[in-house]
Protein backbone atom coordinates (compact mmCIF):
# COMPACT_ATOMS: atom_id res chain seq x y z
CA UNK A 1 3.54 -19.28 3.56
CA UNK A 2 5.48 -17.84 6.07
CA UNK A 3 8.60 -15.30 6.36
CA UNK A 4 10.84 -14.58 9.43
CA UNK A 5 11.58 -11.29 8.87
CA UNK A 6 15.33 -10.52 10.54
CA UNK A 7 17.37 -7.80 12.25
CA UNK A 8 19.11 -6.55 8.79
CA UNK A 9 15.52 -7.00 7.40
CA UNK A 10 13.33 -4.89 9.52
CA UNK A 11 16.83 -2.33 10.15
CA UNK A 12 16.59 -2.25 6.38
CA UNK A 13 12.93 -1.01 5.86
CA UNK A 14 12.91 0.87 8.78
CA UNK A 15 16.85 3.13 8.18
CA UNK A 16 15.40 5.90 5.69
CA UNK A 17 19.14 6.54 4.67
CA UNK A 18 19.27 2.72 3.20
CA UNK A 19 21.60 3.09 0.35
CA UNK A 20 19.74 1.05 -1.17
CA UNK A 21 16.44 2.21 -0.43
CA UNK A 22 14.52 1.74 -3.24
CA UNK A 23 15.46 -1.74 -3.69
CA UNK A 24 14.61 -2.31 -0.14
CA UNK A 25 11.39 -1.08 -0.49
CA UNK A 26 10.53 -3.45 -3.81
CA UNK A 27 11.10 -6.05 -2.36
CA UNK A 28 9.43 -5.12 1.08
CA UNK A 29 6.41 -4.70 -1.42
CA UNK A 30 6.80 -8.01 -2.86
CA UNK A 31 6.66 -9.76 0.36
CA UNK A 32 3.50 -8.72 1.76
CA UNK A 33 1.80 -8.48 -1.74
CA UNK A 34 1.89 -12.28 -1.07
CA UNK A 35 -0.35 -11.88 1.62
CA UNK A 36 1.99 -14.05 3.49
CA UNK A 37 2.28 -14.37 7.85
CA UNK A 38 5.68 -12.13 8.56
CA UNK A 39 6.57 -12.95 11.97
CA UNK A 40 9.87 -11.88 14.02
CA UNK A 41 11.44 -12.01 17.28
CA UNK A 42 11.56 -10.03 20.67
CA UNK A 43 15.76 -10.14 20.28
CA UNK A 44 15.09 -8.52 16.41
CA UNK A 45 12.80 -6.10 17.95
CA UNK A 46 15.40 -5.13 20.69
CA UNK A 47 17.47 -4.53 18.36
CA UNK A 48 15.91 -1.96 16.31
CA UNK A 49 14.92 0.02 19.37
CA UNK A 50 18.71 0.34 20.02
């Protein structure tokens, strides 16, 4: 299976002062534990690089 993986997504994996880090970060861990296809766009990419 697949997972789009959005702006508040990716912003939330990537922002080290996430409130809510550690819950960001289970279920980051969850997701590709199911060896599933993440994919994303160039407009959610732009977006982090911001």
């Amino acid at each position: 299976m697949s997972l789009f993986v959005d702006t508040s997504a990716l912003h939330a994996i990537l922002d080290g002062d996430e409130p809510r880090r550690s819950e960001v970060v289970v279920a980051w861990q969850a997701v590709t534990d199911d060896d599933r296809i993440l994919f994303t766009s160039n407009y959610v990419l732009a977006c982090q690089l911001q």
